[in-house]
N, C-alpha and C. Protein backbone atom coordinates (compact mmCIF):
# COMPACT_ATOMS: atom_id res chain seq x y z
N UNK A 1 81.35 -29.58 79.24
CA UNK A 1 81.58 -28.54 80.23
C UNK A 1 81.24 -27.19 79.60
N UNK A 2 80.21 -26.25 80.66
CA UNK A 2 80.11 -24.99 79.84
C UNK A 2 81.76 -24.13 79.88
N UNK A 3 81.83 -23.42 79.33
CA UNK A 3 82.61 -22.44 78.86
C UNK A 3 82.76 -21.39 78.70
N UNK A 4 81.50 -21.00 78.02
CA UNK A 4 81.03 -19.42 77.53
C UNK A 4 79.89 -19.13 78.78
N UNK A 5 80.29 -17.62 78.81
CA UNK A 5 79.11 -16.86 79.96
C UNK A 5 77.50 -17.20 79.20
N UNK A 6 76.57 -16.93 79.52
CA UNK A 6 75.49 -16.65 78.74
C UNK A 6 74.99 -15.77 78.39
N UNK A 7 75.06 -15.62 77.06
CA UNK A 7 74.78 -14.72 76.15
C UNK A 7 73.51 -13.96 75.78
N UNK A 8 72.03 -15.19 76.42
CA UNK A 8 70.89 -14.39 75.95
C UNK A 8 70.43 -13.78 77.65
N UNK A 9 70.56 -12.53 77.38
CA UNK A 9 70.08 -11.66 78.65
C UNK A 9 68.44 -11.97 79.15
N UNK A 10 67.72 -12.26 77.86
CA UNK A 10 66.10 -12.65 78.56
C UNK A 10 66.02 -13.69 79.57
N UNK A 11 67.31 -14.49 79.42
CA UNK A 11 67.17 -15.52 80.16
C UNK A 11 67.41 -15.28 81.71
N UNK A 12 68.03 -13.67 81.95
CA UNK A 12 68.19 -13.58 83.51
C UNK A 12 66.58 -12.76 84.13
N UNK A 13 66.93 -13.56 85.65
CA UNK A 13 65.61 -13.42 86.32
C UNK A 13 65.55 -11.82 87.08
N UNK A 14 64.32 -11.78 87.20
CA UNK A 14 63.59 -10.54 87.72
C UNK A 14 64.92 -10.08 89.20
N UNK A 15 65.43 -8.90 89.60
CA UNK A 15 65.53 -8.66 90.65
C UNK A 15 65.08 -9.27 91.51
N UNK A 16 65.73 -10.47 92.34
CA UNK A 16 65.23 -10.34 93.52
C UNK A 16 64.53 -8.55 94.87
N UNK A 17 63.66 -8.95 95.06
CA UNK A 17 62.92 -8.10 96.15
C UNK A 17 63.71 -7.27 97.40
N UNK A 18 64.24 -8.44 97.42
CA UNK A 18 65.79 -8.28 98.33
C UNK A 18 67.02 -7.47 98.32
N UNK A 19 67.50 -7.75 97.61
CA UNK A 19 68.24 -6.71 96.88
C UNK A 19 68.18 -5.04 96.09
N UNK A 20 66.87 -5.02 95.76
CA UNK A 20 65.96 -4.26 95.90
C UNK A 20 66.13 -2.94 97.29
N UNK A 21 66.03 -3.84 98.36
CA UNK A 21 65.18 -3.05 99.33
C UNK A 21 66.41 -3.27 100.11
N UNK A 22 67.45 -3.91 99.90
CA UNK A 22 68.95 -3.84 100.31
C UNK A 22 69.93 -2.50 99.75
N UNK A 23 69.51 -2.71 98.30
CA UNK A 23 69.82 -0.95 97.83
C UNK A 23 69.81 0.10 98.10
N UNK A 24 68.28 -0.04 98.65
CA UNK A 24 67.32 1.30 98.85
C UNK A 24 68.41 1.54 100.02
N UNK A 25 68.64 0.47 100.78
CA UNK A 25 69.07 1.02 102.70
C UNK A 25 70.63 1.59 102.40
N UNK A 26 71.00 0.74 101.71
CA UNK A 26 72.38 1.45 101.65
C UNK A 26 72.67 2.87 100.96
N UNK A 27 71.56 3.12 100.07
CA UNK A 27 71.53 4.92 99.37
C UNK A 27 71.45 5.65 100.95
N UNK A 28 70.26 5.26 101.80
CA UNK A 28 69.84 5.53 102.85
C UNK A 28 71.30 5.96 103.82
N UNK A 29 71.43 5.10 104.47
CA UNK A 29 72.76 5.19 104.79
C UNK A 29 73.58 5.78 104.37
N UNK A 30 74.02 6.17 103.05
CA UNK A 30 75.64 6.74 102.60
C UNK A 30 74.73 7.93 102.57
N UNK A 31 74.16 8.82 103.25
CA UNK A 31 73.22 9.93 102.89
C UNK A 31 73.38 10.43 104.74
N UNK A 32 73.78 9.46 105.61
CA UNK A 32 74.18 9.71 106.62
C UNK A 32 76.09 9.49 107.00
N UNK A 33 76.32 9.37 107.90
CA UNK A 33 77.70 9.29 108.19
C UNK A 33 78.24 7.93 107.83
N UNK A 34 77.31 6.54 107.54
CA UNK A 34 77.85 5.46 107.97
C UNK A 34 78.48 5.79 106.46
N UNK A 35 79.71 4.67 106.39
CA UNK A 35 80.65 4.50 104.87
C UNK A 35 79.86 3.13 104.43
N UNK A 36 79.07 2.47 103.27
CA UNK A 36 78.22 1.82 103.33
C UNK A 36 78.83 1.52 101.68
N UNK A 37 78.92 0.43 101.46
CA UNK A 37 79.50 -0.39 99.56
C UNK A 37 78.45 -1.67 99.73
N UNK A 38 77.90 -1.57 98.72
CA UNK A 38 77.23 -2.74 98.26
C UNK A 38 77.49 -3.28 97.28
N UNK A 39 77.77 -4.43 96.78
CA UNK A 39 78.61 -5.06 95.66
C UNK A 39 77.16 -6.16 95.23
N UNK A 40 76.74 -5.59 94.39
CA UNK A 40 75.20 -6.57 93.95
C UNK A 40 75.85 -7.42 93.07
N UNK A 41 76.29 -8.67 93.25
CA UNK A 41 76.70 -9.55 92.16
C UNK A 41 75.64 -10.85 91.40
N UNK A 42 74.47 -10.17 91.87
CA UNK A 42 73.41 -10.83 91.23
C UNK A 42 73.28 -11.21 90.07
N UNK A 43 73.55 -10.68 88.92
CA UNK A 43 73.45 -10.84 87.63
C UNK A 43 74.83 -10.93 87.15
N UNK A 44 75.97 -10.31 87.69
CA UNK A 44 77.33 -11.35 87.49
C UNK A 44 77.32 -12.63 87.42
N UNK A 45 76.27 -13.32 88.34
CA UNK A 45 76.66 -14.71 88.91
C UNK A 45 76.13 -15.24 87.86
N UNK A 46 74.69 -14.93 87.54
CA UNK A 46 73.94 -15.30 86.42
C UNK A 46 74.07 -15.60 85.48
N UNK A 47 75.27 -14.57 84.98
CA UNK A 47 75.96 -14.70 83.30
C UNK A 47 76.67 -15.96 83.72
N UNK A 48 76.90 -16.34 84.69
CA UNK A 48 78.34 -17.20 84.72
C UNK A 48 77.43 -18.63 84.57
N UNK A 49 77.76 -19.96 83.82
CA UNK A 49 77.21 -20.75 83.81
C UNK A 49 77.48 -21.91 84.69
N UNK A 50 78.65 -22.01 85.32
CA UNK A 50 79.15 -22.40 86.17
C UNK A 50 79.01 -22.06 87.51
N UNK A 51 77.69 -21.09 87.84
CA UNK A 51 77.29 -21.09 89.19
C UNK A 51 76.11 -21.87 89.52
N UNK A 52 76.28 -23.07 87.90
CA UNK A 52 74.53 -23.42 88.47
C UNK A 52 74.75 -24.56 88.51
N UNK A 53 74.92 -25.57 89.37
CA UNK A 53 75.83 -26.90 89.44
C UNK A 53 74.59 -27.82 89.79
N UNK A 54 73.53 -27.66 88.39
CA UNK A 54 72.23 -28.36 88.09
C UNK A 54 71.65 -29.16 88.93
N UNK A 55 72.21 -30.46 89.23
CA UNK A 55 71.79 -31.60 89.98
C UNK A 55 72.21 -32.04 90.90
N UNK A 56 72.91 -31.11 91.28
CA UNK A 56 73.92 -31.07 92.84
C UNK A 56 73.06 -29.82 93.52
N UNK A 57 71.85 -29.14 92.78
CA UNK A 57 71.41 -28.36 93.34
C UNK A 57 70.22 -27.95 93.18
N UNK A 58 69.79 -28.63 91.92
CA UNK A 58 68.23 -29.00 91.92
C UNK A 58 67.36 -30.46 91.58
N UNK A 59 66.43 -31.03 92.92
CA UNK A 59 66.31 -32.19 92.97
C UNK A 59 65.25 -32.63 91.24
N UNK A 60 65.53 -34.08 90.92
CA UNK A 60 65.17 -34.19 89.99
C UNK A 60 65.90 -34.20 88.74
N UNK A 61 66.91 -33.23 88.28
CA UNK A 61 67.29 -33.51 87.42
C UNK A 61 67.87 -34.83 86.99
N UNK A 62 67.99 -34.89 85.76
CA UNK A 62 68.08 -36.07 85.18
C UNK A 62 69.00 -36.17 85.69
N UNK A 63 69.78 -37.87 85.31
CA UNK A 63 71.41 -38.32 85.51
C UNK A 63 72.04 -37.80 84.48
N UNK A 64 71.15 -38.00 83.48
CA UNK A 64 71.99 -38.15 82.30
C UNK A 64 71.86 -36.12 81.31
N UNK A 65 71.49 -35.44 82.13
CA UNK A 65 71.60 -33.89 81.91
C UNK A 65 73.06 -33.11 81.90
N UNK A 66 73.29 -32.11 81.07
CA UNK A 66 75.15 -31.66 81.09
C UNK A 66 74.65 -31.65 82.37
N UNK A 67 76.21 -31.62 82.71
CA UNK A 67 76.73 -30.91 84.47
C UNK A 67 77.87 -30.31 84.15
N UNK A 68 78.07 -29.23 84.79
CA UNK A 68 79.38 -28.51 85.10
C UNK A 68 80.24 -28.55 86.08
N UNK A 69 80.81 -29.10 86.19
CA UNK A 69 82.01 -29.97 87.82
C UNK A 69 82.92 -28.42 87.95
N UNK A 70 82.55 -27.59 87.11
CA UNK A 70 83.99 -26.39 87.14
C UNK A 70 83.60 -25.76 88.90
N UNK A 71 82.18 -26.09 88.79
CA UNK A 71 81.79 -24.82 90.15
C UNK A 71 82.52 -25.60 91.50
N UNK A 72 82.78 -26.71 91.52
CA UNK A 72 83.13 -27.39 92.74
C UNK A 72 84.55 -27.77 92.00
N UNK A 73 85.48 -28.03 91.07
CA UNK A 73 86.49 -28.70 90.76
C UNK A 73 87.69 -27.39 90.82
N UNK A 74 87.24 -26.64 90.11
CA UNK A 74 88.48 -25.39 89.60
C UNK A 74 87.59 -24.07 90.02
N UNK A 75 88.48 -23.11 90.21
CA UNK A 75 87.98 -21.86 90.56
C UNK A 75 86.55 -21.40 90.06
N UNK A 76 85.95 -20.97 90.90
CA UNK A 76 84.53 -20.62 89.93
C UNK A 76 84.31 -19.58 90.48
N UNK A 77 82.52 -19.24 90.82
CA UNK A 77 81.91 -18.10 91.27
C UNK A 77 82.55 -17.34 92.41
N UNK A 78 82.13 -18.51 93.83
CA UNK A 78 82.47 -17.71 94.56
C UNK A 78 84.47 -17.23 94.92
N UNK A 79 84.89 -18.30 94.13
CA UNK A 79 86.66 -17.28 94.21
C UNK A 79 86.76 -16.09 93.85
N UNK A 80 85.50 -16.03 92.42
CA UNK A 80 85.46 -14.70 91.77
C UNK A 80 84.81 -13.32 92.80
N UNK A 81 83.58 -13.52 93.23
CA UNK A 81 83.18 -13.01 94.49
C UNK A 81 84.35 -12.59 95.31
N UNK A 82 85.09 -13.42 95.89
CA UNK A 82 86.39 -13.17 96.62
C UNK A 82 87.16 -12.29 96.09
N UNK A 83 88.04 -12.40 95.23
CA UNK A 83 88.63 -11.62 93.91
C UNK A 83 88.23 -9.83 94.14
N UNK A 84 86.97 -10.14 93.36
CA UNK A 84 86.39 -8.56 93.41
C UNK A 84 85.92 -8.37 95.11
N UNK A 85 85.42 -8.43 96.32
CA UNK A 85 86.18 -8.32 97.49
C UNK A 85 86.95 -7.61 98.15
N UNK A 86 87.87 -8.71 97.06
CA UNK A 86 89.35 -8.02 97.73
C UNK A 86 89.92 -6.84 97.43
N UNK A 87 89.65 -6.84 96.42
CA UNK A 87 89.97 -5.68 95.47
C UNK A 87 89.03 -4.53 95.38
N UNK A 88 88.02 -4.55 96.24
CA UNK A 88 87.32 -3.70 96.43
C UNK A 88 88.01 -2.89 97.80
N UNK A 89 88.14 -3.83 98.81
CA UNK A 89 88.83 -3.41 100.02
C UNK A 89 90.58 -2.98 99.79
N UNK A 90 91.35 -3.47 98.96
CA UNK A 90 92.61 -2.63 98.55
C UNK A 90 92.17 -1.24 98.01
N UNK A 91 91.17 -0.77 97.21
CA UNK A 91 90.62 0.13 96.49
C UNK A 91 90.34 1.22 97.42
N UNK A 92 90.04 0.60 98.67
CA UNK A 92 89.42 1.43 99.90
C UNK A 92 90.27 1.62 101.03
N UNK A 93 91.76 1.34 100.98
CA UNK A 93 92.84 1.44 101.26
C UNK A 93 92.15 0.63 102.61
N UNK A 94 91.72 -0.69 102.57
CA UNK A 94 91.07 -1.24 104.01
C UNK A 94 92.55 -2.28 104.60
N UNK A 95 93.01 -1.74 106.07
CA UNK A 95 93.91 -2.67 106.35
C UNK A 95 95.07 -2.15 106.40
N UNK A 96 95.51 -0.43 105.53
CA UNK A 96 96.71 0.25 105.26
C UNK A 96 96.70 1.17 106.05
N UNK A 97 97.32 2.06 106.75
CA UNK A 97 97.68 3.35 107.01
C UNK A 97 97.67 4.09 105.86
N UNK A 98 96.57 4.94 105.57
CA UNK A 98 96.88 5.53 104.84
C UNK A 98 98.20 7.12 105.10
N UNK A 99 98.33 7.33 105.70
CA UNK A 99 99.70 8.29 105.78
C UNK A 99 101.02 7.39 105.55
N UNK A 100 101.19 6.62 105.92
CA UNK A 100 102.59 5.53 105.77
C UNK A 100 102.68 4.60 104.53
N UNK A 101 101.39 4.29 104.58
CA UNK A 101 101.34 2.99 103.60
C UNK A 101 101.37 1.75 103.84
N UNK A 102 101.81 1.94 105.20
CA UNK A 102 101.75 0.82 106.12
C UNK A 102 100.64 0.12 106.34
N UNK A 103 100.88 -1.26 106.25
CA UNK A 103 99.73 -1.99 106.44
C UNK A 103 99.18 -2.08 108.08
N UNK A 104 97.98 -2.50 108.80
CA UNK A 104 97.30 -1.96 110.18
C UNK A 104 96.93 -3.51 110.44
């Protein structure tokens, strides 16, 4: 089972295009009235070795290749995704009154 994040950075891939031009719109936007957060967890996910659940997700691999069961067995990527989220939206007082404190 992996364990450790990954350590050699050459190994992460080019920007997606997407994300990219998902950026661009949201600078765009917070430059007008809309309130606009983009949370790029692209290369978060990347480091994590446990978002890549090999042969459950790319055809071909061997039988006999590691696998990591953490991404489907115990908390993994996307809880973490969730996590930061959430905590992005407490951060942004989303859901509270802010004069009371009261939650909405």
């Amino acid at each position: 089972m992996e364990t450790e994040p990954e350590k050699d950075l050459t190994k992460l891939e080019k920007e997606p295009y997407y994300n990219t031009f998902i950026s661009d719109v949201v600078k765009q936007m917070q430059h007008g009235s809309w309130k606009v957060q983009f949370s790029n967890i692209t290369y978060f996910s990347e480091l994590r070795k446990d978002g890549h659940p090999s042969k459950y997700r790319e055809p071909g691999t061997p039988p006999d290749a590691p696998q990591d069961c953490s991404h489907w067995c115990l908390p993994g990527v996307p809880d973490t995704w969730n996590e930061l989220l959430y905590a992005q939206l407490l951060s942004a007082k989303f859901g509270t009154n802010s004069e009371s404190g009261e939650q909405s």
